[in-house]
N, C-alpha and C. Protein backbone atom coordinates (compact mmCIF):
# COMPACT_ATOMS: atom_id res chain seq x y z
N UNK A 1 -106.61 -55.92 118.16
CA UNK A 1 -105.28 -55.66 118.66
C UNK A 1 -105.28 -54.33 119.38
N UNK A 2 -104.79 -54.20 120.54
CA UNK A 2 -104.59 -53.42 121.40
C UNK A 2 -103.51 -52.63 121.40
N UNK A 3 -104.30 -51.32 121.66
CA UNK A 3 -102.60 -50.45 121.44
C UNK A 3 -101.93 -50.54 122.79
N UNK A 4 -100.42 -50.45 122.69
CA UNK A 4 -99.84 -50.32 124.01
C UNK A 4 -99.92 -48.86 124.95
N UNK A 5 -100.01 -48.73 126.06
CA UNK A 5 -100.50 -47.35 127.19
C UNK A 5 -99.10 -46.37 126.72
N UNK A 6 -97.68 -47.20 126.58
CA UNK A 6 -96.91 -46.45 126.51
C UNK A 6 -96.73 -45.69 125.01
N UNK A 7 -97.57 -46.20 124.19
CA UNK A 7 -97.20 -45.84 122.30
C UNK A 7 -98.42 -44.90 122.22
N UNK A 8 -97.99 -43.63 121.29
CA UNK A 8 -98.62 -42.58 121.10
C UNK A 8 -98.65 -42.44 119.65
N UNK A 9 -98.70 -43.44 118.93
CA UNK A 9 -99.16 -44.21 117.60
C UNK A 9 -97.98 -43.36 116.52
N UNK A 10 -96.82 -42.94 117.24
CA UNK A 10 -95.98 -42.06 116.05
C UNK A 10 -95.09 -43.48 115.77
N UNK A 11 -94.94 -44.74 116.48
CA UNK A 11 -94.10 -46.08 115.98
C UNK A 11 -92.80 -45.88 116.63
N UNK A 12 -92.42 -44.93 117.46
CA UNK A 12 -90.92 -45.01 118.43
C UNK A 12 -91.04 -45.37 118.95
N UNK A 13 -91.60 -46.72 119.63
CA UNK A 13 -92.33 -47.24 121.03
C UNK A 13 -92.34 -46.77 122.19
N UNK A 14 -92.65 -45.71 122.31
CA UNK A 14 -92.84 -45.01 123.64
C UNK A 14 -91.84 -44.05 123.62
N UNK A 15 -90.50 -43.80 123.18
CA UNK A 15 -89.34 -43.49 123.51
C UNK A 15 -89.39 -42.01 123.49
N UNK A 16 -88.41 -41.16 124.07
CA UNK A 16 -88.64 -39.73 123.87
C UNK A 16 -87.74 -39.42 122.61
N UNK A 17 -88.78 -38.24 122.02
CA UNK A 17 -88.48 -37.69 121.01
C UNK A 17 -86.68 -36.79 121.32
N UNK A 18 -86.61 -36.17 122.39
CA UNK A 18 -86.05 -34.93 122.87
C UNK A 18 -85.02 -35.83 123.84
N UNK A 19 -83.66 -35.32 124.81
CA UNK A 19 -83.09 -35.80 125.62
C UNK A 19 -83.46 -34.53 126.70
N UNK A 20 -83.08 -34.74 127.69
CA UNK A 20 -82.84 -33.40 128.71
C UNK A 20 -82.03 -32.38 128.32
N UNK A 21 -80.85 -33.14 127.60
CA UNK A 21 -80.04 -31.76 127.49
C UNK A 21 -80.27 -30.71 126.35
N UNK A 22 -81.23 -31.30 125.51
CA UNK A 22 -81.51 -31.04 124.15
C UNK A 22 -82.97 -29.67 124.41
N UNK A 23 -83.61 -29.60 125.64
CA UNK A 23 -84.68 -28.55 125.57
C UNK A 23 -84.49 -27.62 126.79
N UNK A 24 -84.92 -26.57 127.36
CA UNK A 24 -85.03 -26.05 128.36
C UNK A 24 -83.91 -25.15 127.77
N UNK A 25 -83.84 -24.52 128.81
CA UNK A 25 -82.84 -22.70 128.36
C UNK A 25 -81.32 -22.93 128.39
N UNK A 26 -80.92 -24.02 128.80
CA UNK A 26 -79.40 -24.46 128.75
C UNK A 26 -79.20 -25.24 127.64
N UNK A 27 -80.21 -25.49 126.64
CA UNK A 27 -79.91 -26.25 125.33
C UNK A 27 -78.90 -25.50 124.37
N UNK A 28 -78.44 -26.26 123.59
CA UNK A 28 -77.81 -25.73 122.54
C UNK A 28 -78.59 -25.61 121.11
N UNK A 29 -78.42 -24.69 120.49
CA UNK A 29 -79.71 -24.47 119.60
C UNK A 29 -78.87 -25.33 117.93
N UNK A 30 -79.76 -25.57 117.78
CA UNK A 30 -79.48 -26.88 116.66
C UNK A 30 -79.55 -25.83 115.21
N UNK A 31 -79.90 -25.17 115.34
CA UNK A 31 -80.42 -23.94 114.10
C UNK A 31 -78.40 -23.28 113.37
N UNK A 32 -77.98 -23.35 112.60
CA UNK A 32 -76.68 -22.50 112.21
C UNK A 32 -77.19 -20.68 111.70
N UNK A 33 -76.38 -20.41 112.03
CA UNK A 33 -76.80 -18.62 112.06
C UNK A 33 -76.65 -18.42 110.44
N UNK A 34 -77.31 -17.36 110.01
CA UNK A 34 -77.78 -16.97 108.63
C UNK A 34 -76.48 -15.84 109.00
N UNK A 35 -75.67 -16.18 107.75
CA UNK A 35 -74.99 -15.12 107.37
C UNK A 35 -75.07 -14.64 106.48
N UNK A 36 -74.68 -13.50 106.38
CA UNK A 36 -75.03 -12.23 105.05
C UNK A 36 -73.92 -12.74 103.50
N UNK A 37 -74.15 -12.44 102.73
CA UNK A 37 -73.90 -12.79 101.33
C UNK A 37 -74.34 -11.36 100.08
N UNK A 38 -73.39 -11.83 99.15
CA UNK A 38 -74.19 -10.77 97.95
C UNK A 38 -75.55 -11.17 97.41
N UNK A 39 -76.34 -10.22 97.04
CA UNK A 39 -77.52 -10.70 96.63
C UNK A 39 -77.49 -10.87 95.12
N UNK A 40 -78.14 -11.88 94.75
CA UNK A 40 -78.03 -12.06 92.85
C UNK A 40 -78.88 -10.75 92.16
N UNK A 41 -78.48 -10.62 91.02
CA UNK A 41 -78.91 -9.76 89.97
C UNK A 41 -80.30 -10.15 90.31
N UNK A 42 -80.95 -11.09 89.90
CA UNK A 42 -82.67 -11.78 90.12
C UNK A 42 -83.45 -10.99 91.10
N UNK A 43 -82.48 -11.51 92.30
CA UNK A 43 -82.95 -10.67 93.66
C UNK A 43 -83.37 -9.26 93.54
N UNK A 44 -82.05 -9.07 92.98
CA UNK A 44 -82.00 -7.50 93.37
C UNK A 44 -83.26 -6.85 92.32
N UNK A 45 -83.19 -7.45 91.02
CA UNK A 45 -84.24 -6.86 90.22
C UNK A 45 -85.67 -6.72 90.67
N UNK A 46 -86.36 -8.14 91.29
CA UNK A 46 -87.42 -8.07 91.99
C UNK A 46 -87.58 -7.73 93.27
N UNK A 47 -86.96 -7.19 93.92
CA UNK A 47 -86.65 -6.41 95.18
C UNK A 47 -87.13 -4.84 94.18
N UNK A 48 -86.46 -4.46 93.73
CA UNK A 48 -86.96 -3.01 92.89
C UNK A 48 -87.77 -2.77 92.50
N UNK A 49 -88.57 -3.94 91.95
CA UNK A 49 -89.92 -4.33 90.91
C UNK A 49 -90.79 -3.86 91.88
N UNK A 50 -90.64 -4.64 93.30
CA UNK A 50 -91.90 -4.46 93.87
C UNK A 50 -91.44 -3.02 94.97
N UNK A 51 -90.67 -2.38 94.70
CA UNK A 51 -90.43 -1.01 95.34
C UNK A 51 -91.23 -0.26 94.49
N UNK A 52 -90.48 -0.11 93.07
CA UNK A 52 -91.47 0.90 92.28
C UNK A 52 -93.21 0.56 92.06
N UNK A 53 -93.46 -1.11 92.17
CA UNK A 53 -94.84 -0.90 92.17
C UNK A 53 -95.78 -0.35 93.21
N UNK A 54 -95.09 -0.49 94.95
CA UNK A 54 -95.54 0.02 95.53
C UNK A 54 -95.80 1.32 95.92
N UNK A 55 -94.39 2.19 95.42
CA UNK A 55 -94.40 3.75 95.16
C UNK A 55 -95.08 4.21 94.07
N UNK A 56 -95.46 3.75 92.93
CA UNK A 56 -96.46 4.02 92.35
C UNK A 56 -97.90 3.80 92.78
N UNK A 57 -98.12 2.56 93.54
CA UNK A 57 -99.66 2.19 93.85
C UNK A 57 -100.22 3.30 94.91
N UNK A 58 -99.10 3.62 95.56
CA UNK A 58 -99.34 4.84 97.01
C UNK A 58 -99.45 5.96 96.34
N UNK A 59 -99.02 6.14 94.88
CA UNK A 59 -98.78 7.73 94.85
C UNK A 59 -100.67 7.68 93.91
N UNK A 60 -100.94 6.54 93.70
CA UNK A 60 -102.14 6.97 92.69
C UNK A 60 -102.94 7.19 93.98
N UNK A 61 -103.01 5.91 94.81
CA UNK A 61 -104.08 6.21 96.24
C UNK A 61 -104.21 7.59 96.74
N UNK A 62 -103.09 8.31 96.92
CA UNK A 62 -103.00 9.74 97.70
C UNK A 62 -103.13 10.43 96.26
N UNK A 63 -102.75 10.50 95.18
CA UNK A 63 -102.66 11.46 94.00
C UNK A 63 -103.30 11.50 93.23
N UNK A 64 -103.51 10.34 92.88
CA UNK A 64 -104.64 10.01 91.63
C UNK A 64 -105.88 9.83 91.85
């Protein structure tokens, strides 16, 4: 069995993935913008964790 010239074996039969209006610099971007929020207790703890481990690891390199 023969593959068809137009199928690029993904099974959409040939069809385009994309429209015109959908790529190039006049598209509209499909992505929703990240907006800012409070950060959880969790966060915030391991955000610190790895501050003080790194201000300690620098201070032994140069100090210790």
């Amino acid at each position: 069995m023969a593959a068809d010239a137009t199928d690029d074996g993904d099974g959409d039969g040939g069809e385009w993935r994309f429209g015109v209006d959908e790529v190039g610099e006049d598209a509209e971007p499909l992505v929703d913008p990240i907006e800012p929020g409070s950060p959880s207790a969790e966060n915030t703890a391991f955000f610190l964790l790895g501050v003080v481990t790194m201000v300690v690891a620098l201070g032994l390199l140069l100090f210790g």
